[in-house]
Protein backbone atom coordinates (compact mmCIF):
# COMPACT_ATOMS: atom_id res chain seq x y z
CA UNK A 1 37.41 9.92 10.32
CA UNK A 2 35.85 13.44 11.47
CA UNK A 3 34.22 14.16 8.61
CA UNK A 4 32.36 10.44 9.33
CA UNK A 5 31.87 11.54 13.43
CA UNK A 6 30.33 14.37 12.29
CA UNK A 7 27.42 12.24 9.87
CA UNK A 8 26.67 10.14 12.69
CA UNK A 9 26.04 13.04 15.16
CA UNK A 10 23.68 14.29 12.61
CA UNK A 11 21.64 10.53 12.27
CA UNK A 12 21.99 10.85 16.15
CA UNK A 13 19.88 14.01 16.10
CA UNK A 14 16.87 12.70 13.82
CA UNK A 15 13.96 12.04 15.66
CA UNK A 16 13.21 8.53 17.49
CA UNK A 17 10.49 6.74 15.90
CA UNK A 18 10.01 8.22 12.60
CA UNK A 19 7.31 6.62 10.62
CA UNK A 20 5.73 7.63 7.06
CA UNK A 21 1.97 7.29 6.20
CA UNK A 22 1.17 4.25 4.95
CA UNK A 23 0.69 3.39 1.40
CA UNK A 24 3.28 6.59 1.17
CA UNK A 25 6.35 4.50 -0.64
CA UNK A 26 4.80 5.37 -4.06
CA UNK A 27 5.96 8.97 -3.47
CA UNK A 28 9.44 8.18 -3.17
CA UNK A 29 11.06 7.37 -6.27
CA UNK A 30 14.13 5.09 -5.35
CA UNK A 31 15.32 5.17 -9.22
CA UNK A 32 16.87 8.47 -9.31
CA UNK A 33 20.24 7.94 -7.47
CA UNK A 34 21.12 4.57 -9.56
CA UNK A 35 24.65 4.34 -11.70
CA UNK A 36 23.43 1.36 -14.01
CA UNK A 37 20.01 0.35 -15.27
CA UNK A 38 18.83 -3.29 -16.77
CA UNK A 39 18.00 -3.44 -20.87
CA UNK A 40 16.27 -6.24 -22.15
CA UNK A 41 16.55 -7.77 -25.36
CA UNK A 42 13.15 -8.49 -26.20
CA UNK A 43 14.47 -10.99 -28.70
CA UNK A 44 16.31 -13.30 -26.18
CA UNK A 45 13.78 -13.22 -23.52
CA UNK A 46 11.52 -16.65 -23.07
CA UNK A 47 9.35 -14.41 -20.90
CA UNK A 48 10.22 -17.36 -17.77
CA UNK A 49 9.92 -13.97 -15.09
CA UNK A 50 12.96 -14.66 -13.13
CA UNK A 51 13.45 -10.89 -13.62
CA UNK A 52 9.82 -10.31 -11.88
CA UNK A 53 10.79 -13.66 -9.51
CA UNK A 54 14.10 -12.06 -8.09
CA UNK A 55 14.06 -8.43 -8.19
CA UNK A 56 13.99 -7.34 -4.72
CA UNK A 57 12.24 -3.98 -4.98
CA UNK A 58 9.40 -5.94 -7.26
CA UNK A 59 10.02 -2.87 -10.01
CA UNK A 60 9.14 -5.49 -12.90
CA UNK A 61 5.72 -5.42 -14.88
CA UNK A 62 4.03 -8.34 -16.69
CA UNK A 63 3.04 -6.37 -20.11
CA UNK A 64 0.92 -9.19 -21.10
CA UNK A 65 0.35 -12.12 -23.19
CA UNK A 66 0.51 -10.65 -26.20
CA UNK A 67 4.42 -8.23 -25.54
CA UNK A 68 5.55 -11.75 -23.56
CA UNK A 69 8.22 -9.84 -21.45
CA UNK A 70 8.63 -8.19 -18.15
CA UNK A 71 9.25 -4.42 -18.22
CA UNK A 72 11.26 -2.89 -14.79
CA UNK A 73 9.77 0.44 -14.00
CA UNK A 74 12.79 2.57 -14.00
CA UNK A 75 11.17 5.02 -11.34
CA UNK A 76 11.62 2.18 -8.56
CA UNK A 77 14.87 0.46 -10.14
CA UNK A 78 17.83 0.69 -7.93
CA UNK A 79 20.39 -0.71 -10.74
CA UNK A 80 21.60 -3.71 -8.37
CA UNK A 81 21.85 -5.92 -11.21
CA UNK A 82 19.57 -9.02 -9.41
CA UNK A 83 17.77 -9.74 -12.73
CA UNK A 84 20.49 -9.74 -14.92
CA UNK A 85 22.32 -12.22 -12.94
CA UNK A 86 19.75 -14.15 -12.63
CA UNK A 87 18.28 -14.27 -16.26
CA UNK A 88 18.79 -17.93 -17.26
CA UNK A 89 18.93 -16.12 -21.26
CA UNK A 90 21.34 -13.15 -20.42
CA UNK A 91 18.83 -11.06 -21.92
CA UNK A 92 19.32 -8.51 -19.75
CA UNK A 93 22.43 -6.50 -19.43
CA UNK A 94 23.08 -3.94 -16.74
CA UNK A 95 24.08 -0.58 -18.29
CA UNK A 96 25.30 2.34 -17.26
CA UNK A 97 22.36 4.98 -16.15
CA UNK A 98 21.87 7.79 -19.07
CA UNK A 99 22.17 11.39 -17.62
């Protein structure tokens, strides 16, 4: 319980109203603290885009007509696992993050 007092004192003394530039997300790569990543089998996919549809950060790229499959950019990913559960193929399975 102390050790959780003393990480709110410390939010306590950020400063009010902090605000980044805008446009400034793209510096911030939110992939690097995730445990599990998505893989797709190409094979399985129908290309349907529930992946690109559901994913809450909006991490997946259209690669075309002519690959037919979404592509997450891992730099953004978070690993929650949205567009596996939602892939009405399974084609994508949530592994665990390479280190």
């Amino acid at each position: 319980m102390a050790k959780q007092i003393d990480a709110l004192m410390k939010v306590r003394d950020l400063p009010v109203g902090f605000t980044a530039k805008p446009g400034s997300t793209l510096e911030f790569k939110t992939g690097d603290w995730r445990s599990m990543r998505p893989k797709l089998d190409r094979g399985k996919c129908s290309y349907c885009g529930f992946c690109y549809i559901y994913c809450p950060d909006g991490v997946y790229q259209d690669m075309g007509k002519d690959e037919k499959y979404y592509k997450p950019d891992l730099d953004y990913c978070k690993g929650c696992g949205v567009c596996a559960q939602e892939c009405p193929k399974h084609c994508i399975e949530m592994v665990l993050e390479e280190v």
